[in-house]
Protein backbone atom coordinates (compact mmCIF):
# COMPACT_ATOMS: atom_id res chain seq x y z
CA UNK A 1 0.00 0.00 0.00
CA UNK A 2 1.30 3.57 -0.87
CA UNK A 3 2.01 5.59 2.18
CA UNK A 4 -0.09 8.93 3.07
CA UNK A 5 2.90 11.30 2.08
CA UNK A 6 3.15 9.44 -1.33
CA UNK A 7 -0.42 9.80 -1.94
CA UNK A 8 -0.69 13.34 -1.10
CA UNK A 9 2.46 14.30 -3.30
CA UNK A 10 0.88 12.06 -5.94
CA UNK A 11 -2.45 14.28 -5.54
CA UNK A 12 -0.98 17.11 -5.10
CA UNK A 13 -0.44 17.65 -8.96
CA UNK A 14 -3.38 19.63 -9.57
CA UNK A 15 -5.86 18.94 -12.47
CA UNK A 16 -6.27 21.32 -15.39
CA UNK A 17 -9.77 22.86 -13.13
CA UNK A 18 -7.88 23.41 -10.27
CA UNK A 19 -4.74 25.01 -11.97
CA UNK A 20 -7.14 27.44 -13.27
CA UNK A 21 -8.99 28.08 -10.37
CA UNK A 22 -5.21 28.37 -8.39
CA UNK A 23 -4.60 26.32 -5.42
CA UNK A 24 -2.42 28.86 -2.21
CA UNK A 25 -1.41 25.32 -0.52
CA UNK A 26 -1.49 22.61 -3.07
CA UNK A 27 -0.39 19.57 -0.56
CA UNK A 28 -2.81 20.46 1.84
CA UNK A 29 -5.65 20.61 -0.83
CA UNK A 30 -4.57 17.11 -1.56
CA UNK A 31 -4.32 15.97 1.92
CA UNK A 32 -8.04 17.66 2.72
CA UNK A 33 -9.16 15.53 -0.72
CA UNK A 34 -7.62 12.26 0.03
CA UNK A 35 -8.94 12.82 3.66
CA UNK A 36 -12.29 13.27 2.78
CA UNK A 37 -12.19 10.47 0.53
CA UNK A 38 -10.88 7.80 2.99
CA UNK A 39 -13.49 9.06 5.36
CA UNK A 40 -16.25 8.41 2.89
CA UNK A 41 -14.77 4.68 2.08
CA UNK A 42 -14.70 3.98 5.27
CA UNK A 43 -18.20 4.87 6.46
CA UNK A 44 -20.28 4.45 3.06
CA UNK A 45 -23.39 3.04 5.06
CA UNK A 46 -23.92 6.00 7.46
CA UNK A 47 -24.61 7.77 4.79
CA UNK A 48 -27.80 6.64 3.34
CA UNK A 49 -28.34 9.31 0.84
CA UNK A 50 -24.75 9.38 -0.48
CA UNK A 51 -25.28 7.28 -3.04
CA UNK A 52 -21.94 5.44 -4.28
CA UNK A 53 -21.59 3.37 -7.52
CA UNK A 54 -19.22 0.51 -7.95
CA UNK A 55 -18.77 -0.13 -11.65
CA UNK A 56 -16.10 -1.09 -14.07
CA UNK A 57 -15.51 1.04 -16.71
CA UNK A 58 -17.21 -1.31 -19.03
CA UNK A 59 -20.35 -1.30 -17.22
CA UNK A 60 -20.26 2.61 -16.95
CA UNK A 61 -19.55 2.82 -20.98
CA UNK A 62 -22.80 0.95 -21.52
């Protein structure tokens, strides 16, 4: 498994959208991101309306 600094450095590349929008602290945008992602794989059924799709991509191109 890829450690948390390696992940946030990884995420901290920003996307074309947030380049243009600018980003004042670009490793803690991606630690805030990856944060609020892990939270949301972790507890994915206390959040009954948060609805969260597991497809392939083949089964999301058809």
């Amino acid at each position: 498994m890829i450690d948390d600094d390696d992940r946030i450095h990884d995420r901290a590349a920003l996307l074309p959208e947030e380049l243009a929008a600018g980003s004042d602290d670009p490793e803690a945008q991606a630690a805030a991101v990856l944060a609020d992602s892990d939270d949301r794989e972790e507890y994915r059924e206390t959040a009954p309306d948060l609805r969260i799709e597991h497809r392939t991509s083949d089964e999301a191109a058809s």
